[in-house]
Every structure is written in C-alpha cells, then in structure tokens.
Protein backbone atom coordinates (compact mmCIF):
# COMPACT_ATOMS: atom_id res chain seq x y z
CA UNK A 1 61.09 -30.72 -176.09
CA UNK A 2 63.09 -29.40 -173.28
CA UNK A 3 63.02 -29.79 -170.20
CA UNK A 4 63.36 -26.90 -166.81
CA UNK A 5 64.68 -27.68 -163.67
CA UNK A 6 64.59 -26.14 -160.40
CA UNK A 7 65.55 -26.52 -156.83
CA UNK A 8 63.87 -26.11 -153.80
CA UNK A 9 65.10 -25.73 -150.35
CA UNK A 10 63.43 -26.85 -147.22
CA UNK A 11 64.22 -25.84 -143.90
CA UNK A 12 63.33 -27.39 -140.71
CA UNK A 13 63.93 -25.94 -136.86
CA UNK A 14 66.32 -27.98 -134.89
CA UNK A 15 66.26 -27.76 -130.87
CA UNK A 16 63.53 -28.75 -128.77
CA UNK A 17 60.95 -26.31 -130.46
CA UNK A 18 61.44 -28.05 -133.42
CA UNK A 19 61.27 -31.31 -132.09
CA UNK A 20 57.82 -30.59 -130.87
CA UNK A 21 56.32 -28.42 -133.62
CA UNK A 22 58.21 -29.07 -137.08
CA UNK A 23 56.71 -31.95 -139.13
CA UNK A 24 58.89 -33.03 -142.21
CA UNK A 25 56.19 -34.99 -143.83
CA UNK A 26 53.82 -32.17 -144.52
CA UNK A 27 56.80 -29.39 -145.20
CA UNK A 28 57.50 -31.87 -147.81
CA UNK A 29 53.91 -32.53 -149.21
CA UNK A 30 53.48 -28.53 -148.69
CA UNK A 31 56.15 -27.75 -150.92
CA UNK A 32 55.64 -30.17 -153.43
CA UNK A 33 52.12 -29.23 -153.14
CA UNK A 34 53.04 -25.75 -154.08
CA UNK A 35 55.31 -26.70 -157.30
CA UNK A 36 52.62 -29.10 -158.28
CA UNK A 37 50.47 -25.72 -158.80
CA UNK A 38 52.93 -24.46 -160.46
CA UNK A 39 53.21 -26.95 -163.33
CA UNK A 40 56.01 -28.47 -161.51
CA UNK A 41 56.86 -32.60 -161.17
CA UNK A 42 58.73 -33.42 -157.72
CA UNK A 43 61.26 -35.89 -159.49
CA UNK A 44 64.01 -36.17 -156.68
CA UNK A 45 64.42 -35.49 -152.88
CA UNK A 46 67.37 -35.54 -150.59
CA UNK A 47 68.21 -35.06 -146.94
CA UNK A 48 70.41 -31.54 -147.16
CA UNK A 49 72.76 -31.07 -144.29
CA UNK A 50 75.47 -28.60 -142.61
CA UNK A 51 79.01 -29.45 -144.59
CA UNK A 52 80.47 -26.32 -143.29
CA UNK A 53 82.53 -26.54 -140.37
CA UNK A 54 81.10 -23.12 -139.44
CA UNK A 55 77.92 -23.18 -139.93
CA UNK A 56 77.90 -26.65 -137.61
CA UNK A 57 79.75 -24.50 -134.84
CA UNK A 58 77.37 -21.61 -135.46
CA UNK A 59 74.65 -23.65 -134.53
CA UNK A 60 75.66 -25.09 -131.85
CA UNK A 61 76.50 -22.35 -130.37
CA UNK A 62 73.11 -21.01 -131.11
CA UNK A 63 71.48 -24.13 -129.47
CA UNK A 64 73.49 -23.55 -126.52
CA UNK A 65 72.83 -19.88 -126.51
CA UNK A 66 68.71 -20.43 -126.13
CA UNK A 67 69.38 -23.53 -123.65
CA UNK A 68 68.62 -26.14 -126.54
CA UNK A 69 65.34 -24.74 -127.51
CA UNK A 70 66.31 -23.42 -131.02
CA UNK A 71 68.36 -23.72 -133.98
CA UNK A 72 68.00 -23.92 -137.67
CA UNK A 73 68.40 -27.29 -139.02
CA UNK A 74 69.09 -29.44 -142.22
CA UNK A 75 66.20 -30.02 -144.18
CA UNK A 76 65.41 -31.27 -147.89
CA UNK A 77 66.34 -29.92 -151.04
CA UNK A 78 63.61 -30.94 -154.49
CA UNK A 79 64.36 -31.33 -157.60
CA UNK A 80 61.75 -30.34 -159.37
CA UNK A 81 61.20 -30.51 -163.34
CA UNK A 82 58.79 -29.64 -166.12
CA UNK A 83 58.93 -28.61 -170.20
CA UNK A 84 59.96 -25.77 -171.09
C-alpha cells in the first residue's frame, strides 16, 4: 500500500514578546495533535531556520524597528505520513 506525505510548518514569534508568550512544546504537540485527527503519523521533526540572507536582514530590521519586541522566527517543519 502506499504511503502520503505531508509537511507542516510551524512558526514561532521571535523578540521579547515571543520570549515571554510563545511555547514550542505545545505548538508542537498542537500541531501534531491536529494531524493526529486527521489520520496523520508525526514521523519526523526539524528545527527550520532563515537561510536567506534577506529574510535574516528583514528581520532584524523588523526587531529593531519595534525596539526588540517582535519578529517572526524559525520554527519546526513535520513530516507527517499516512496510507493512501
């Protein structure tokens, strides 16, 4: 039988509003949670983070911008697989 794969993306805030409200442990569970309803199996997670030069400048410029309070961060992408 064959199997179907997908990909989820999770983002988390950066700055110091993210440092104070944004737990990765349950915007992980959450997700995986949520493709678990689904008919979904979580079967590989990895740290995703800024490779482009200008998105990295972007948000720093962003972070500067709202006097370190905000930005978008990295995250986690999911694989996630069932049978088709």
């Amino acid at each position: 039988m064959a199997k179907k794969n997908k990909v989820s993306r999770i983002s988390l805030t950066g700055g110091i509003i993210g440092l104070l409200i944004t737990n990765p442990r349950k915007a992980l569970e959450d997700e995986i949670d949520k493709g678990n309803e689904e008919g979904w199996n979580a079967i590989y997670i990895v740290p995703h983070r800024t490779t482009n030069f200008f998105i990295s400048v972007l948000q720093f410029i962003v972070l500067c911008l709202t006097l370190s309070l905000y930005t978008w961060g990295g995250g986690y992408l999911v694989l996630f697989e069932r049978e088709a």
